[in-house]
N, C-alpha and C. Protein backbone atom coordinates (compact mmCIF):
# COMPACT_ATOMS: atom_id res chain seq x y z
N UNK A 1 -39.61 -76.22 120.17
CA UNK A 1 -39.80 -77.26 121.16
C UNK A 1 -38.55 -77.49 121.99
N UNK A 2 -36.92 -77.50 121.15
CA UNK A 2 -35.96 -77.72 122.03
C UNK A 2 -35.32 -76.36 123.04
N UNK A 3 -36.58 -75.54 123.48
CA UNK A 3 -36.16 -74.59 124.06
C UNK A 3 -36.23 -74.95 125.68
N UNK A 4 -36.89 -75.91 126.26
CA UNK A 4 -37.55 -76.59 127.28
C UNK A 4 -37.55 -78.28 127.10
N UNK A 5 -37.87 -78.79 128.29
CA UNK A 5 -37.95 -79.96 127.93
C UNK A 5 -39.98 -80.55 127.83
N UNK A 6 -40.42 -79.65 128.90
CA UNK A 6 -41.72 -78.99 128.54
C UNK A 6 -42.64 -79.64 128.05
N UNK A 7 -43.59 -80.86 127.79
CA UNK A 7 -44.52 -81.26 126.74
C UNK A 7 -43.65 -82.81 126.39
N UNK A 8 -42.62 -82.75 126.15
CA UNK A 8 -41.81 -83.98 126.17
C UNK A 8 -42.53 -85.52 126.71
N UNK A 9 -42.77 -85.00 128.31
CA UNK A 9 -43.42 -85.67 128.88
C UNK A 9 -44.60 -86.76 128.47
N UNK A 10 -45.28 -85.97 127.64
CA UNK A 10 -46.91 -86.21 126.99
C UNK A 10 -46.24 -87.33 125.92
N UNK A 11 -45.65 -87.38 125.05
CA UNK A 11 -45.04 -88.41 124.03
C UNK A 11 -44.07 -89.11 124.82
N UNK A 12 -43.29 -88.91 125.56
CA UNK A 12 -42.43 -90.44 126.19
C UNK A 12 -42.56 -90.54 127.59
N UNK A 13 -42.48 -91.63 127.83
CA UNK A 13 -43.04 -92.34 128.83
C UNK A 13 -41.53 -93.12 129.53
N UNK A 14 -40.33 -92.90 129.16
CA UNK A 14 -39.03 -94.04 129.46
C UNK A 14 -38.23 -92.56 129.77
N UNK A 15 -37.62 -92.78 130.73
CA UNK A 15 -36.99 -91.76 132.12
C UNK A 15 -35.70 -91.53 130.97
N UNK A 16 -34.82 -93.10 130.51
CA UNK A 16 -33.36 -92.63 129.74
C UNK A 16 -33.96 -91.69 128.54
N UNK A 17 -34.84 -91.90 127.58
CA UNK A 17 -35.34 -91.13 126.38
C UNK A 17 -35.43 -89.90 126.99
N UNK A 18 -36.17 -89.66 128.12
CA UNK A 18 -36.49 -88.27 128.05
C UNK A 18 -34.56 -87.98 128.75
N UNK A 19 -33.85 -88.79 129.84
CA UNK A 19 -32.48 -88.23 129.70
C UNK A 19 -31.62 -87.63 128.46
N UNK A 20 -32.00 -88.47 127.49
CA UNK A 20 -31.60 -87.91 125.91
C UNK A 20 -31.87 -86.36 125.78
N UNK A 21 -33.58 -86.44 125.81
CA UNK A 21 -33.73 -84.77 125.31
C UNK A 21 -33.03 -83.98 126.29
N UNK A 22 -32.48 -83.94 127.74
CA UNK A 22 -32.55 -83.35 128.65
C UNK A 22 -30.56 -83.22 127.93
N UNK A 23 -29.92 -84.20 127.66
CA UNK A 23 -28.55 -84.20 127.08
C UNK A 23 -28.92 -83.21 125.90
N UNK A 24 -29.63 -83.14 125.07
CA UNK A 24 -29.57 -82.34 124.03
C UNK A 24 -29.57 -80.66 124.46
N UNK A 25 -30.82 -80.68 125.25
CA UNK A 25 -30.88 -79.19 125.94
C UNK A 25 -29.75 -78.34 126.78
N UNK A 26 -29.36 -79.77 126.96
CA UNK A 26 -27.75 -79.03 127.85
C UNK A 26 -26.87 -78.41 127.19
N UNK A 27 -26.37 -79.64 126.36
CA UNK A 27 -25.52 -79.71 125.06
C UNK A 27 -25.95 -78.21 124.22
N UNK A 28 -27.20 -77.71 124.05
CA UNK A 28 -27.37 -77.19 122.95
C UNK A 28 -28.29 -75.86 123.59
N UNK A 29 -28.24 -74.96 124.47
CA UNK A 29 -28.80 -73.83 125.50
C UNK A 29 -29.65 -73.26 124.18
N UNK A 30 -28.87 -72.81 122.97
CA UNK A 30 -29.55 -71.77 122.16
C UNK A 30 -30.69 -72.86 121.56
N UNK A 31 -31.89 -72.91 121.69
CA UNK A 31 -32.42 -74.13 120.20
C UNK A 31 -32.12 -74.10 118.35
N UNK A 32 -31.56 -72.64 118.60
CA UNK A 32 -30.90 -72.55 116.92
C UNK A 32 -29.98 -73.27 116.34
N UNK A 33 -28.82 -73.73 117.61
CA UNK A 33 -27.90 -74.46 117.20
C UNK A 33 -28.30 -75.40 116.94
N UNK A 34 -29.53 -76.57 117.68
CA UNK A 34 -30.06 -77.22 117.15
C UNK A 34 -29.51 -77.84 115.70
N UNK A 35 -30.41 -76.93 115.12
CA UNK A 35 -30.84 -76.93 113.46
C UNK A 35 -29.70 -76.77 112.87
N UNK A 36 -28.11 -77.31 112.65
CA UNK A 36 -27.11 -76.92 112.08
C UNK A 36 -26.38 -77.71 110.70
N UNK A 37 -27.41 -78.88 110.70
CA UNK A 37 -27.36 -80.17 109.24
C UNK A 37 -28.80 -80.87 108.86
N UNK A 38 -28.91 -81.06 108.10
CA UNK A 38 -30.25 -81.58 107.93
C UNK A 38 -30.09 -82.94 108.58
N UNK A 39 -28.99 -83.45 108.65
CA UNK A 39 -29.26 -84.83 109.54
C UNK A 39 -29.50 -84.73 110.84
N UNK A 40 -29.08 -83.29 110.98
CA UNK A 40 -29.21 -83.32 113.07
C UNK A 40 -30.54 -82.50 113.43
N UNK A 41 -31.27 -82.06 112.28
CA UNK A 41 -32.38 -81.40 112.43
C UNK A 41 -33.29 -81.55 113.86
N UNK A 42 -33.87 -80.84 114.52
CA UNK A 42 -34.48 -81.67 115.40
C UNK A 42 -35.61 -82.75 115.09
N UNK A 43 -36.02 -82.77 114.33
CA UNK A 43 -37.33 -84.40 113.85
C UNK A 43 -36.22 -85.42 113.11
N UNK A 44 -35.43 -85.17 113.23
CA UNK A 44 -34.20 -85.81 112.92
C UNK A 44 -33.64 -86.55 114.00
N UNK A 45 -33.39 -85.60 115.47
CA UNK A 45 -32.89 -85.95 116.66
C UNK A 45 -33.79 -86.47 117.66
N UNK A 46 -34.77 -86.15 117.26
CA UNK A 46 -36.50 -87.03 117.61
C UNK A 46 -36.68 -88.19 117.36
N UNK A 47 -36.70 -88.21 116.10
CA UNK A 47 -36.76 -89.59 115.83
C UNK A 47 -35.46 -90.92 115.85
N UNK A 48 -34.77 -90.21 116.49
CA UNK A 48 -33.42 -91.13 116.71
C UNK A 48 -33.95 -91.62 118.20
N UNK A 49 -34.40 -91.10 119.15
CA UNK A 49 -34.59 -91.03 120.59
C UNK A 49 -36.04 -92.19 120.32
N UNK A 50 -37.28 -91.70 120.19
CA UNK A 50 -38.33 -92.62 120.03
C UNK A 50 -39.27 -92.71 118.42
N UNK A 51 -40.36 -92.92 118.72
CA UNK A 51 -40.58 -92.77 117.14
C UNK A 51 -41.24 -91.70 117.28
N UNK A 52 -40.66 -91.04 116.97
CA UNK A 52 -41.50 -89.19 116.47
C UNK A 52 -42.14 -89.10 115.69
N UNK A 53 -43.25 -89.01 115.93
CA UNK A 53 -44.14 -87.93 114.47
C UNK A 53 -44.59 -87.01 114.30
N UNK A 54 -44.09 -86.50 113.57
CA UNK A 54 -43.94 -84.78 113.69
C UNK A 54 -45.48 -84.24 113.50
N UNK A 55 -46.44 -84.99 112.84
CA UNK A 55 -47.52 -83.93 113.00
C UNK A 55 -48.10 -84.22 114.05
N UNK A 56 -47.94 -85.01 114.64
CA UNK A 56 -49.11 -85.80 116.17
C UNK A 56 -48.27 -85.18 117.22
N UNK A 57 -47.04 -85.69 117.30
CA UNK A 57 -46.48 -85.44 118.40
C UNK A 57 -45.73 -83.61 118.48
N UNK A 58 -45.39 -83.64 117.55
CA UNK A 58 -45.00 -82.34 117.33
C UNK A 58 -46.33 -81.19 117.60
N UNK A 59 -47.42 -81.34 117.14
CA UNK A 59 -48.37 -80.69 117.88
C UNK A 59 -48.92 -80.65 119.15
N UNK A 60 -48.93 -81.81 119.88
CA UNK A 60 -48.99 -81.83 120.86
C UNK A 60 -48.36 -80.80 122.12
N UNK A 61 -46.78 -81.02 121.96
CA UNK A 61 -45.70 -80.73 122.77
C UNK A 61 -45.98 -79.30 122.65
N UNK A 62 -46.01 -78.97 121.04
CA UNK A 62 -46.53 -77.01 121.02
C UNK A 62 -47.87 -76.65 121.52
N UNK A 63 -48.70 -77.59 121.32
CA UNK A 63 -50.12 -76.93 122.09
C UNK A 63 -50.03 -76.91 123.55
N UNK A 64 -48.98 -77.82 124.44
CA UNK A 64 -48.74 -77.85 125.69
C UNK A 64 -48.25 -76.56 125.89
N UNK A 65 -47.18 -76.36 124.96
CA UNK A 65 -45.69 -75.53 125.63
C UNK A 65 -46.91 -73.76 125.52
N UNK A 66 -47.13 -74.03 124.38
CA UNK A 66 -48.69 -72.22 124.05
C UNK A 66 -49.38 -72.54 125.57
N UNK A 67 -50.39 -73.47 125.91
CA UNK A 67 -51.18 -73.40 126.62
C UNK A 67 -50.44 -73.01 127.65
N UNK A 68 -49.66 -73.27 128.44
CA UNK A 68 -48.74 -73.63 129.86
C UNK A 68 -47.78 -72.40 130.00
N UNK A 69 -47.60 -71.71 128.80
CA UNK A 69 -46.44 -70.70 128.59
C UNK A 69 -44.98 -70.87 129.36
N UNK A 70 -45.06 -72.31 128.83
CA UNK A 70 -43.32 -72.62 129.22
C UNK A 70 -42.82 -72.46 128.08
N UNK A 71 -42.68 -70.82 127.31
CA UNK A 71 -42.31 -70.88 126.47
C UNK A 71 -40.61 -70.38 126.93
């Protein structure tokens, strides 16, 4: 998911939150680096930003990003 900002859209609705993910994507080009502590995990860095839930929202954003091929 943190390869794009992509689907994002569909779960937040507040311009600074989605500025967050858009700071992370900058900050972080590869999405592997991402994943480098279990505290900074991305459903980690999700749920710091809004309330994430990884099976609702997390499916979502991937059935967007498959359908749309903003992969």
């Amino acid at each position: 998911m943190f390869s794009s900002r992509a689907g994002f859209e569909l779960v937040i609705d507040d311009p600074q939150k989605l500025a967050k993910i858009d700071s992370i994507l900058e900050k972080y080009p590869n999405p592997e680096d991402i994943n480098n502590h279990p505290s900074t995990a991305p459903s980690k860095r999700l749920s710091k930003i809004f309330s994430y839930d990884k099976t609702a929202d997390g499916a979502l954003i991937s059935c967007w990003i498959w359908t749309t091929g903003f992969c």
